[in-house]
Protein backbone atom coordinates (compact mmCIF):
# COMPACT_ATOMS: atom_id res chain seq x y z
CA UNK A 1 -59.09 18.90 -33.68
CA UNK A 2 -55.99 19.52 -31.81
CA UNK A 3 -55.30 22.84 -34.11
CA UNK A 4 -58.39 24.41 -33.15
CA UNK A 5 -58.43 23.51 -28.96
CA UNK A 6 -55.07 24.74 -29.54
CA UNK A 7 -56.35 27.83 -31.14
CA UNK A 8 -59.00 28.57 -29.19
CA UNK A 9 -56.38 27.95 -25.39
CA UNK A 10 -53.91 30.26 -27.14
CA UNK A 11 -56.82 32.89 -27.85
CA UNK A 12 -58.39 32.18 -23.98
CA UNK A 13 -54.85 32.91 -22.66
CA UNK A 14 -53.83 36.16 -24.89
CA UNK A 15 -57.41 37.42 -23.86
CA UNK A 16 -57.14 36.38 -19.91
CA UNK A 17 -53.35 37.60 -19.83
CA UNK A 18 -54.16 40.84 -21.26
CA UNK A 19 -57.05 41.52 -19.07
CA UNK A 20 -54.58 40.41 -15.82
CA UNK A 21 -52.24 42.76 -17.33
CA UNK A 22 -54.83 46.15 -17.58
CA UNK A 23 -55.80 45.52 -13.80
CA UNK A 24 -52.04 45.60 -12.43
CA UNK A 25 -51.52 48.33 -14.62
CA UNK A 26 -54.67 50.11 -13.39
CA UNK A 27 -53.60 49.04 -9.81
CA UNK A 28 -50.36 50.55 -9.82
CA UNK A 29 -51.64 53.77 -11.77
């Protein structure tokens, strides 16, 4: 229910935020 779409956003947005973080570090060397 609300625990799991919960869940599942927080996991969606660790993932996404990571990945956004490896390409400005990648950009900026």
């Amino acid at each position: 229910a609300a625990w799991a779409f919960d869940h599942i956003t927080q996991s969606y947005l660790v993932r996404y935020i990571d990945t956004i973080s490896m390409g400005i570090g990648a950009c900026l060397g």
